[in-house]
PDB file of N, CA and C in Angstrom:
ATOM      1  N   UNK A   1     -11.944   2.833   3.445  1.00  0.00           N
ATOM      2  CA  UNK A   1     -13.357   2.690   3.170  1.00  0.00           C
ATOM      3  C   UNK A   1     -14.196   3.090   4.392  1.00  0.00           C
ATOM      4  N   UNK A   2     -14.279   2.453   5.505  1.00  0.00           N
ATOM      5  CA  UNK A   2     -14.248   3.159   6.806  1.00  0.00           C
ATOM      6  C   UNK A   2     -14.402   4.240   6.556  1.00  0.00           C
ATOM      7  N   UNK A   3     -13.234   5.011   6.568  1.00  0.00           N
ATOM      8  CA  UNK A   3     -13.381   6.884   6.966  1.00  0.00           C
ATOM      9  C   UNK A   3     -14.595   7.432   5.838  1.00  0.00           C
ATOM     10  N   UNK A   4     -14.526   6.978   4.902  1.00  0.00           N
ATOM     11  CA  UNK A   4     -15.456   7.721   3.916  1.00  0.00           C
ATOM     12  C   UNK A   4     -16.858   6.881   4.003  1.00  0.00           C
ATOM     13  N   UNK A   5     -16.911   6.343   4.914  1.00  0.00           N
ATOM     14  CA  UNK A   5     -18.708   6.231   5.303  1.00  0.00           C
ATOM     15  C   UNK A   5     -18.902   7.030   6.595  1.00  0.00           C
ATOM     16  N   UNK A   6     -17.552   7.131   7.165  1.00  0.00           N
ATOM     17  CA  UNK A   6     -17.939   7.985   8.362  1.00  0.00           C
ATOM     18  C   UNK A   6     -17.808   9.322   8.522  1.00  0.00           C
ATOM     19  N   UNK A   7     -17.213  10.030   7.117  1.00  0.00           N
ATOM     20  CA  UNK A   7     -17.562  11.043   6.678  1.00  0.00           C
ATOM     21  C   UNK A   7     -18.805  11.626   6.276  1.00  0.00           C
ATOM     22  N   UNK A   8     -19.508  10.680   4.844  1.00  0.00           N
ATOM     23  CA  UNK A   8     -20.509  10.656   4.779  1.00  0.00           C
ATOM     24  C   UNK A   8     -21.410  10.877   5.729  1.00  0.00           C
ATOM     25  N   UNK A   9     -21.372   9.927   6.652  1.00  0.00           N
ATOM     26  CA  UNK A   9     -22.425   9.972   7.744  1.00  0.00           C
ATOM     27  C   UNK A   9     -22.518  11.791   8.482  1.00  0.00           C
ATOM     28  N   UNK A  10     -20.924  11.953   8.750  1.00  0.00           N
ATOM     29  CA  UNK A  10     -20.789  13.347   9.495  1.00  0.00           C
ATOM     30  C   UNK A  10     -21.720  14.103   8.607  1.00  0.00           C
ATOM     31  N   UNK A  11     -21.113  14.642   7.468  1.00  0.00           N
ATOM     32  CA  UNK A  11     -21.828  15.669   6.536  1.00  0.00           C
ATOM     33  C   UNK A  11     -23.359  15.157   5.935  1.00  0.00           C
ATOM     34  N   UNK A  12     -24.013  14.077   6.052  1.00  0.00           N
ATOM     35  CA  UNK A  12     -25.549  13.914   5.842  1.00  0.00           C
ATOM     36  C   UNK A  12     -25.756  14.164   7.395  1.00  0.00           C
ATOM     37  N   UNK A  13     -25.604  13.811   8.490  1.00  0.00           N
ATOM     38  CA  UNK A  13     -26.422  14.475   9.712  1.00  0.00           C
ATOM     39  C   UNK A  13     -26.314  15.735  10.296  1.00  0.00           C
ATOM     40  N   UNK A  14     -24.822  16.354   9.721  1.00  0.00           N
ATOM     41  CA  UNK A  14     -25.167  17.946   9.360  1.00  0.00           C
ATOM     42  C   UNK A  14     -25.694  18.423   8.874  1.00  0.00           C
ATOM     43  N   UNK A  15     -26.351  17.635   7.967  1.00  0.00           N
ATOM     44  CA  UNK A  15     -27.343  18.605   6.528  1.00  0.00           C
ATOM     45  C   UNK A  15     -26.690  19.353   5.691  1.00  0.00           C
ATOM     46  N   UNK A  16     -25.610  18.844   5.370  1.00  0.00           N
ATOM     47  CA  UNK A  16     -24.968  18.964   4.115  1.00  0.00           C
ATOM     48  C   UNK A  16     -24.074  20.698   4.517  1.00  0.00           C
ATOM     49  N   UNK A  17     -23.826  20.777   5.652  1.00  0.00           N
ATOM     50  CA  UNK A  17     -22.909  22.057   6.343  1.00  0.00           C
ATOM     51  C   UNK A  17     -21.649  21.581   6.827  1.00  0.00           C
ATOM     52  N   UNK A  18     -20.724  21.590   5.516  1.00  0.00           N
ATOM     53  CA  UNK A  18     -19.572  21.369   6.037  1.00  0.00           C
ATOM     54  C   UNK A  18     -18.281  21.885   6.609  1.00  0.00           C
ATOM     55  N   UNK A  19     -19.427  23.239   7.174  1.00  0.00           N
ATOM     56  CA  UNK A  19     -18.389  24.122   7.590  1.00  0.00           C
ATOM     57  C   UNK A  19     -18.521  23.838   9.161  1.00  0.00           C
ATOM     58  N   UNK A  20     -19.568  23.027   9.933  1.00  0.00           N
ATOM     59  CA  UNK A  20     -19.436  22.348  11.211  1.00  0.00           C
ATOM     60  C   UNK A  20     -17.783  21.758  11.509  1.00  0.00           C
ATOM     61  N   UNK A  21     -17.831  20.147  10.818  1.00  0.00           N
ATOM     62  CA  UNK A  21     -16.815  19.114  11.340  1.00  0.00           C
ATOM     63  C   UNK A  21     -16.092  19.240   9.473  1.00  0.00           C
ATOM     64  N   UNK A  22     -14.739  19.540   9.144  1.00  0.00           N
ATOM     65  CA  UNK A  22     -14.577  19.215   7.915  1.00  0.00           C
ATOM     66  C   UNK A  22     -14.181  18.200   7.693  1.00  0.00           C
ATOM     67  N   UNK A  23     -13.390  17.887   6.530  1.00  0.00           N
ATOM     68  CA  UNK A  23     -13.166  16.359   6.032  1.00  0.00           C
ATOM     69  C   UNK A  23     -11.963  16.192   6.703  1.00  0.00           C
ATOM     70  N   UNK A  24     -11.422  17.151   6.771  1.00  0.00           N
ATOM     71  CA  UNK A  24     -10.136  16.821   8.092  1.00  0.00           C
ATOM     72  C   UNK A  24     -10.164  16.430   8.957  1.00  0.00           C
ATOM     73  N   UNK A  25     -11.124  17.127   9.899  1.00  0.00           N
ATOM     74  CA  UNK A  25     -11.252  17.080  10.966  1.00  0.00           C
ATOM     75  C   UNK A  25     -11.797  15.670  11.003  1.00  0.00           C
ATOM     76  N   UNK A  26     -12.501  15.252  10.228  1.00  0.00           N
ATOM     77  CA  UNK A  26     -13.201  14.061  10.314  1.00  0.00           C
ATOM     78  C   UNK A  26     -12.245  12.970  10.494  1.00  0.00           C
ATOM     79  N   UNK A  27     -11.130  13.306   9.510  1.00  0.00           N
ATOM     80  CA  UNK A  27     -10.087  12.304   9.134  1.00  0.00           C
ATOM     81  C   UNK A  27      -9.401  12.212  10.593  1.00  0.00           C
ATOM     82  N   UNK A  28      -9.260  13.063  11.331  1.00  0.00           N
ATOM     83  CA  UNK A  28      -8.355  13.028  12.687  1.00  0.00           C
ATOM     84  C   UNK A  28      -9.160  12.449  13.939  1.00  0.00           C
ATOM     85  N   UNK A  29     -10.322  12.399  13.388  1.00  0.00           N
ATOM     86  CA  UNK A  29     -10.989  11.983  14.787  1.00  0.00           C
ATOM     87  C   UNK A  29     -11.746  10.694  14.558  1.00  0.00           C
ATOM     88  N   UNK A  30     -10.936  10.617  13.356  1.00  0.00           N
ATOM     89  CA  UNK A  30     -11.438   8.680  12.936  1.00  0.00           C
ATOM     90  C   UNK A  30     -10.228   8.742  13.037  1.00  0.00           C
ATOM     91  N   UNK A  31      -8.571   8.819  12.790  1.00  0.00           N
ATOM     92  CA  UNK A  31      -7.440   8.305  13.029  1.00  0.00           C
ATOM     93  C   UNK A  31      -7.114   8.075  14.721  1.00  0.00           C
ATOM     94  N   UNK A  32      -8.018   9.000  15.465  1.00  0.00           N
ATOM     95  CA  UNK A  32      -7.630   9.050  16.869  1.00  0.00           C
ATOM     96  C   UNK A  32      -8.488   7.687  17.352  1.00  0.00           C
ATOM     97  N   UNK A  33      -9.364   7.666  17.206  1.00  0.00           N
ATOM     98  CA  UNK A  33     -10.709   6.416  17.427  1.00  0.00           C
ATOM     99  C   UNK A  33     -10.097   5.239  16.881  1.00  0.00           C
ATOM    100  N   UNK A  34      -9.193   4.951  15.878  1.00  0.00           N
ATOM    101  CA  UNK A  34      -8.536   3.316  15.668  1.00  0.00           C
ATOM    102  C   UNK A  34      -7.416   3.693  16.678  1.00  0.00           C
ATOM    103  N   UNK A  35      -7.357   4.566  17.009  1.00  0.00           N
ATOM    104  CA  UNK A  35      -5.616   4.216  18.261  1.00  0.00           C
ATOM    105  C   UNK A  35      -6.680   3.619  19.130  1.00  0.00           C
ATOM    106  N   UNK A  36      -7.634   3.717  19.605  1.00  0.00           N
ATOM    107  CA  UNK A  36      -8.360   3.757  20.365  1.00  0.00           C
ATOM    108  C   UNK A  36      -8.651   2.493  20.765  1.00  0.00           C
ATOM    109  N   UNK A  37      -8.817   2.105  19.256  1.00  0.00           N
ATOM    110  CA  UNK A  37      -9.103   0.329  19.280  1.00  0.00           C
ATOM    111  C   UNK A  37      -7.972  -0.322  19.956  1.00  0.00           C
ATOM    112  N   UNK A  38      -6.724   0.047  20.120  1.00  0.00           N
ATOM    113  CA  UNK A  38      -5.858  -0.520  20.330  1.00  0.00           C
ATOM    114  C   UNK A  38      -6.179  -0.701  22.164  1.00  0.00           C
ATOM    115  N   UNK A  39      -6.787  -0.146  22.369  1.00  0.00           N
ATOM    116  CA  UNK A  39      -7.514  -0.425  23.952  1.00  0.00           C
ATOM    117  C   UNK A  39      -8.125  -1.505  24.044  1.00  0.00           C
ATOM    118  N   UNK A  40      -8.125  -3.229  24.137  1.00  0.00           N
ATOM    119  CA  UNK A  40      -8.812  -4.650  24.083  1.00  0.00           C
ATOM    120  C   UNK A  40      -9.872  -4.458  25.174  1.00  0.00           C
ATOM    121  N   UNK A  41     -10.601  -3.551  25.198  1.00  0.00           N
ATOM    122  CA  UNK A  41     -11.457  -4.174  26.385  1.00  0.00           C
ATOM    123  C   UNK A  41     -12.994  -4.759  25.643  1.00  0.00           C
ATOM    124  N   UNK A  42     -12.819  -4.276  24.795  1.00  0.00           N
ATOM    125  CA  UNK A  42     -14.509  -5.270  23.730  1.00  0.00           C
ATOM    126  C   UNK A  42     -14.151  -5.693  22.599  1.00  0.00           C
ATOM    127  N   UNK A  43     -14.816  -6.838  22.253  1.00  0.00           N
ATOM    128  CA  UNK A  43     -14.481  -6.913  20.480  1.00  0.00           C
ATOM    129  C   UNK A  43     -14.839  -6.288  19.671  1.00  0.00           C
ATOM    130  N   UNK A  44     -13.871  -5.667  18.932  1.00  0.00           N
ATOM    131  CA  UNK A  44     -13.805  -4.810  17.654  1.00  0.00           C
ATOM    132  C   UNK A  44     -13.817  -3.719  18.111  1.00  0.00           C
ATOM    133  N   UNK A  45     -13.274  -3.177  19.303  1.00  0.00           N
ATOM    134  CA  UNK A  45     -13.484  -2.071  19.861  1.00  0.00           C
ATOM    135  C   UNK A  45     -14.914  -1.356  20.097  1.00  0.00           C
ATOM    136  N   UNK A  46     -15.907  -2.222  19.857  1.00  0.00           N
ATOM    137  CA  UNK A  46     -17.323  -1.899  19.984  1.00  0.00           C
ATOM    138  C   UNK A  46     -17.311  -0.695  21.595  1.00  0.00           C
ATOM    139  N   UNK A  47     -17.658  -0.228  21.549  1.00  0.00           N
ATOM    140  CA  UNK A  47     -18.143   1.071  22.653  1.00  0.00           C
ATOM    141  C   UNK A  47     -17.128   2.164  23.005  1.00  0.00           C
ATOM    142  N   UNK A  48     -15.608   1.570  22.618  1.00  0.00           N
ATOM    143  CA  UNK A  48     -14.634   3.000  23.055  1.00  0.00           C
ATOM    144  C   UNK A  48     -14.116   3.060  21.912  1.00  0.00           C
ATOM    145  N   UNK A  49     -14.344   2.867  20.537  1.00  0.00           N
ATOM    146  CA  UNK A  49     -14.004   3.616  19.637  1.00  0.00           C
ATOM    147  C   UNK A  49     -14.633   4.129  19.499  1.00  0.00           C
ATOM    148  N   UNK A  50     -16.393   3.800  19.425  1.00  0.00           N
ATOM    149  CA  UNK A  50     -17.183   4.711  19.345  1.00  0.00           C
ATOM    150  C   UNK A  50     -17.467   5.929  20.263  1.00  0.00           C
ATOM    151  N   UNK A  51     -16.784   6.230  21.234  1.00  0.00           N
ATOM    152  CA  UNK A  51     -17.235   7.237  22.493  1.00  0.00           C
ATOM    153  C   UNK A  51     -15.703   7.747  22.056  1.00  0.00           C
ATOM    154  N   UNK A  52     -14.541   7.476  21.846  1.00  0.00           N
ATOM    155  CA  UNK A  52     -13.805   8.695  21.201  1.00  0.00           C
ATOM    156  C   UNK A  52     -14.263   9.205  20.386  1.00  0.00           C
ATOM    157  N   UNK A  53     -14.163   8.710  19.086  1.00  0.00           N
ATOM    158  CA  UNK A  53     -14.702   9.322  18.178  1.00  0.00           C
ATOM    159  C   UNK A  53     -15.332  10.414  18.333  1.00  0.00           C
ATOM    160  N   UNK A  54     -16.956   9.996  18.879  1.00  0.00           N
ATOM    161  CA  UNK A  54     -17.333  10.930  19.174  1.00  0.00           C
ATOM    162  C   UNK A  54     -17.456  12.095  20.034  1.00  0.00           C
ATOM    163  N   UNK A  55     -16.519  12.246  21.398  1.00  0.00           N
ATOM    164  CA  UNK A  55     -15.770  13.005  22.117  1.00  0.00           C
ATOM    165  C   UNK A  55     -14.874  13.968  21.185  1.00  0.00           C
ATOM    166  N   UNK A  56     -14.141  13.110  19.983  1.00  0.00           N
ATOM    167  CA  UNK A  56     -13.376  14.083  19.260  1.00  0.00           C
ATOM    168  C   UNK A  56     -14.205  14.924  18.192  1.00  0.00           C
ATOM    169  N   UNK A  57     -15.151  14.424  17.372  1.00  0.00           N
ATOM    170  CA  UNK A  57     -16.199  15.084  16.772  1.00  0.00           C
ATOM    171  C   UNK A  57     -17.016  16.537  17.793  1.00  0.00           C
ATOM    172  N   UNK A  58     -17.256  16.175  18.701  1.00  0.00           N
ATOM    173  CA  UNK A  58     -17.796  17.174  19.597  1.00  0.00           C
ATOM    174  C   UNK A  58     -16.739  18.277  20.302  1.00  0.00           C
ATOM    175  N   UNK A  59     -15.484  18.192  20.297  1.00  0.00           N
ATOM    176  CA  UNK A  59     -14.784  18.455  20.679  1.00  0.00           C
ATOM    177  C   UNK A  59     -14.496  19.371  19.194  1.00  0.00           C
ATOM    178  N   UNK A  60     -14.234  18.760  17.807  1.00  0.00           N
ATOM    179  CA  UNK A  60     -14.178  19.672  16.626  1.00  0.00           C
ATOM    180  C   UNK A  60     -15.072  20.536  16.404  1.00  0.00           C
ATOM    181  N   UNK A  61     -16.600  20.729  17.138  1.00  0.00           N
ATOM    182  CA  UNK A  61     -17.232  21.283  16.644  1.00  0.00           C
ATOM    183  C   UNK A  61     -18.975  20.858  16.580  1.00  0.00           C
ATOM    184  N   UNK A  62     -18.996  19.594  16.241  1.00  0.00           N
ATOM    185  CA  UNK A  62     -20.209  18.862  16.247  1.00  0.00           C
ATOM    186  C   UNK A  62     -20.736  19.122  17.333  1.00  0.00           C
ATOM    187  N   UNK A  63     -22.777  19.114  17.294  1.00  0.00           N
ATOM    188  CA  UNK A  63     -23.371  19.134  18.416  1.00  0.00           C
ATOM    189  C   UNK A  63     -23.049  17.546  19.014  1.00  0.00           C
ATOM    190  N   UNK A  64     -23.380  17.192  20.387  1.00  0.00           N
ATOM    191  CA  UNK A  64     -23.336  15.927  20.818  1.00  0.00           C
ATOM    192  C   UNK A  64     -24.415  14.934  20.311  1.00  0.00           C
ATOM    193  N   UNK A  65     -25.362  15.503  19.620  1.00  0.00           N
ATOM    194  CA  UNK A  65     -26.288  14.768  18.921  1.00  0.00           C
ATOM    195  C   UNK A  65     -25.853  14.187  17.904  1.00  0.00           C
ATOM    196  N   UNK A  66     -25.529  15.113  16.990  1.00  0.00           N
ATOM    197  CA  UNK A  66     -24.886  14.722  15.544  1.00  0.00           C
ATOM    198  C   UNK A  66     -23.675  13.838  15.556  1.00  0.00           C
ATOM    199  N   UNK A  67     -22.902  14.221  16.588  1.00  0.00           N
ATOM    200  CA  UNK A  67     -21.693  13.470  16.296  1.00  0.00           C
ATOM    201  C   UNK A  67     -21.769  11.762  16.733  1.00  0.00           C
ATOM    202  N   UNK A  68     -22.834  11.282  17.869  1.00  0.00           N
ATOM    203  CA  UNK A  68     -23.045  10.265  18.076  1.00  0.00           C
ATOM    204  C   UNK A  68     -24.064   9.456  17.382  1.00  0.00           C
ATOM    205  N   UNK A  69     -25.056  10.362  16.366  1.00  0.00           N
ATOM    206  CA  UNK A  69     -26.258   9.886  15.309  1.00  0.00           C
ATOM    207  C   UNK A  69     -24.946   9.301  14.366  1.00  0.00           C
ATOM    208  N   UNK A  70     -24.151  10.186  13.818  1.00  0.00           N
ATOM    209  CA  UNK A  70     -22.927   9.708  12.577  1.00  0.00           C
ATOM    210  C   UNK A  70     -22.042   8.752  13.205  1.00  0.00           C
ATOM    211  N   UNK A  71     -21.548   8.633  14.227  1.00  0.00           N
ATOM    212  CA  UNK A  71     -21.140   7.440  14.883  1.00  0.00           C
ATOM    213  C   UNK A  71     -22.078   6.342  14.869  1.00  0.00           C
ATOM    214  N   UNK A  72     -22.717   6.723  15.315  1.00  0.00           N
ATOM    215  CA  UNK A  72     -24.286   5.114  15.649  1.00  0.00           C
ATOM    216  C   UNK A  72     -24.068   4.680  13.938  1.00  0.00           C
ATOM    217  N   UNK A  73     -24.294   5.817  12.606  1.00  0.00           N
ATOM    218  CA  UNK A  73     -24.453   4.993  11.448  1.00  0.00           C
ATOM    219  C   UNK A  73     -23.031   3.907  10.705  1.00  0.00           C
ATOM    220  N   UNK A  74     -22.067   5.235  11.093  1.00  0.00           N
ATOM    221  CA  UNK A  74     -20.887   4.327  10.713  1.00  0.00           C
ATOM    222  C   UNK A  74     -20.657   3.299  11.413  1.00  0.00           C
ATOM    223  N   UNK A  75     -20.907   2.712  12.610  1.00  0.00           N
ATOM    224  CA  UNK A  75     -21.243   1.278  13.356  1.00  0.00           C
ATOM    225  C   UNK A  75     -21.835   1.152  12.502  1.00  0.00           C
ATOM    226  N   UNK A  76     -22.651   0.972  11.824  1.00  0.00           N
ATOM    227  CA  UNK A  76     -23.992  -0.211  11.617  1.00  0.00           C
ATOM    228  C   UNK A  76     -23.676  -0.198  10.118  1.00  0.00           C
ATOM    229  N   UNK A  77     -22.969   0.720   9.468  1.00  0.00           N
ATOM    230  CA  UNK A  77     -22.483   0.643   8.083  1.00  0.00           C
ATOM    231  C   UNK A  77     -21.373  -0.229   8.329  1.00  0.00           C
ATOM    232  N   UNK A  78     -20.634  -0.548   9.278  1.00  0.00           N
ATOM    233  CA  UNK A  78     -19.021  -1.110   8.825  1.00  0.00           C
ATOM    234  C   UNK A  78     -19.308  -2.740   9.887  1.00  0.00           C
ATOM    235  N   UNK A  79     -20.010  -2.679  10.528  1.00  0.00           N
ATOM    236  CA  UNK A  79     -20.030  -3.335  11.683  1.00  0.00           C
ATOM    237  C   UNK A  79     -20.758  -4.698  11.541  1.00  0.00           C
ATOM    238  N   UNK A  80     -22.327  -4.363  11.145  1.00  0.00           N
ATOM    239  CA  UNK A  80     -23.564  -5.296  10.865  1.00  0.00           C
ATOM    240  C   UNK A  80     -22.979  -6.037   9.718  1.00  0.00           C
ATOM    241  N   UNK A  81     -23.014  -5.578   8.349  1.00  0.00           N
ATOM    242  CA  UNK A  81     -22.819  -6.242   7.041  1.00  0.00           C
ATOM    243  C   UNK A  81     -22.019  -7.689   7.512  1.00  0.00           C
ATOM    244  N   UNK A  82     -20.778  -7.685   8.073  1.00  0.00           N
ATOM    245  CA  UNK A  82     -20.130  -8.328   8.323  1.00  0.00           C
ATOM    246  C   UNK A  82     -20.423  -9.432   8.948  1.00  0.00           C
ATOM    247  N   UNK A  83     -21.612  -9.116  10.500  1.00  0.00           N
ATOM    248  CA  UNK A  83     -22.027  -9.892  11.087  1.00  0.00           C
ATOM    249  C   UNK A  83     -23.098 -11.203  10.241  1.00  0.00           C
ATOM    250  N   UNK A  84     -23.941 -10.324   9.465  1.00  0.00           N
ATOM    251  CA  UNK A  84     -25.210 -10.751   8.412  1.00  0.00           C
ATOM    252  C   UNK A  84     -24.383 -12.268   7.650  1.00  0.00           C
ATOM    253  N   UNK A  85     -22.868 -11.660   7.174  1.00  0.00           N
ATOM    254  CA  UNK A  85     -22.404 -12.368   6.235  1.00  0.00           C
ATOM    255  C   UNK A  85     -21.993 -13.813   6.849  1.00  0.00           C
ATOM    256  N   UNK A  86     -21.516 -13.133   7.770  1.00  0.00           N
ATOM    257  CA  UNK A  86     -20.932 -14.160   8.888  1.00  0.00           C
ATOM    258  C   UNK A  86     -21.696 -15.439   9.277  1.00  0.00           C
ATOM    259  N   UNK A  87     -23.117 -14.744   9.653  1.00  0.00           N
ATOM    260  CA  UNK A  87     -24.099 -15.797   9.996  1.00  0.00           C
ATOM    261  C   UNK A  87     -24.485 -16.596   9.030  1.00  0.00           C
ATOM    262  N   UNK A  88     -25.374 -16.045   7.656  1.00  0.00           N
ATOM    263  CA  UNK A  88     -25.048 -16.614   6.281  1.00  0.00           C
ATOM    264  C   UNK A  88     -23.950 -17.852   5.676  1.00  0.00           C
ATOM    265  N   UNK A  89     -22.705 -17.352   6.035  1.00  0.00           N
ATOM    266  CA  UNK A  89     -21.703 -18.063   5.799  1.00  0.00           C
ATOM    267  C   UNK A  89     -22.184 -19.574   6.783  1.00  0.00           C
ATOM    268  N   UNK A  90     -21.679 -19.357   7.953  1.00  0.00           N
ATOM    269  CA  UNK A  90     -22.174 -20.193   9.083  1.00  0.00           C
ATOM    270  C   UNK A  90     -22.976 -21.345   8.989  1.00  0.00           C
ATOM    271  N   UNK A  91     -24.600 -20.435   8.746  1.00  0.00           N
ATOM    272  CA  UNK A  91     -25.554 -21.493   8.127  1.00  0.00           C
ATOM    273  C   UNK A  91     -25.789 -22.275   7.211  1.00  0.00           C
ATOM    274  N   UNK A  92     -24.945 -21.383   5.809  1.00  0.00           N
ATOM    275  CA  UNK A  92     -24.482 -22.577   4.914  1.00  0.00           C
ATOM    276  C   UNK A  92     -23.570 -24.067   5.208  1.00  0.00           C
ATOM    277  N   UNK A  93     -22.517 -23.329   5.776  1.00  0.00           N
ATOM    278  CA  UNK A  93     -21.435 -24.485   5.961  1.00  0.00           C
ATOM    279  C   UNK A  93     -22.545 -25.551   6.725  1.00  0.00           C
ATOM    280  N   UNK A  94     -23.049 -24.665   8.271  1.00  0.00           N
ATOM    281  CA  UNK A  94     -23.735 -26.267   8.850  1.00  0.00           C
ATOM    282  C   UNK A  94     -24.359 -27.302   7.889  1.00  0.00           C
ATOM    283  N   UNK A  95     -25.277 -26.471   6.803  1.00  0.00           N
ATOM    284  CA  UNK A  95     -26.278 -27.431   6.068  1.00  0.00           C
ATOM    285  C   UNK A  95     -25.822 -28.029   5.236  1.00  0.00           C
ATOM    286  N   UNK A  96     -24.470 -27.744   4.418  1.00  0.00           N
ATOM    287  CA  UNK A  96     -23.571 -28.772   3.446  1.00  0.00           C
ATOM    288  C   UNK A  96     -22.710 -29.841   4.630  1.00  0.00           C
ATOM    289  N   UNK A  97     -22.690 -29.478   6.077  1.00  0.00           N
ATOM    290  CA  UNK A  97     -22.187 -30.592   6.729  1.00  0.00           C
ATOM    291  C   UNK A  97     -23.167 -31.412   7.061  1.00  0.00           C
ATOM    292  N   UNK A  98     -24.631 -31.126   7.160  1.00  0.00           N
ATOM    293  CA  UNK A  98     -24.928 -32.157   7.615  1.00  0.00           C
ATOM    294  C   UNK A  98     -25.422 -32.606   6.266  1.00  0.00           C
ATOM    295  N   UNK A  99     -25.451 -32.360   5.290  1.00  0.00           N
ATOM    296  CA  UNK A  99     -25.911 -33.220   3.795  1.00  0.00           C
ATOM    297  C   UNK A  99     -24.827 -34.380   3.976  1.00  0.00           C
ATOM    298  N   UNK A 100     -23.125 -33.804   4.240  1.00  0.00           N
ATOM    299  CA  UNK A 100     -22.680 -34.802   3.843  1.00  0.00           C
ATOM    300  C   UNK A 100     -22.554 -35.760   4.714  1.00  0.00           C
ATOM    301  N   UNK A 101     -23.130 -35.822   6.217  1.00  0.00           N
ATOM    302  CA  UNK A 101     -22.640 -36.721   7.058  1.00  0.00           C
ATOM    303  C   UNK A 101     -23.699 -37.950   6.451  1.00  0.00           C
TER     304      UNK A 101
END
């Protein structure tokens, strides 16, 4: 699910030219970016998956603009939702704990 928002993202900030970065290429430089994660230095790999990635996008072809605009979205597509839910979740539980104390 991942790769195909961060596809998406590639080919909408190309403007629909997918003869820039293809769906391959896309696929290899999102498979290289989760090895990537395997590097612990932030949670969720926040900042060096994203700077491979896009090193490998620019490296396929992408301007350095594009490839870090489609990075910045696929963060905030895969990344935020989660957080939103999280907090949500959170604030519920506190307020059914303190009903029941």
């Amino acid at each position: 699910m991942q790769f195909l928002i961060l596809w998406v993202a590639v080919f909408a900030i190309q403007g629909g030219a997918s003869d820039l970065v293809t769906f391959v290429e896309a696929l290899v430089a999102y498979a290289f970016g989760r090895l990537a994660s395997f590097i612990p230095v932030t949670p969720g790999g926040l900042g060096t998956v994203d700077a491979a990635i896009t090193a490998i996008l620019v490296a396929l072809g992408a301007a350095n603009i594009d490839a870090l605009a489609a990075v910045r979205v696929w963060r905030a597509l895969t990344y935020f939702p989660q957080v939103f839910i999280g907090i949500g979740t959170f604030l519920f539980w506190r307020r059914k704990q303190s009903k029941a104390a």
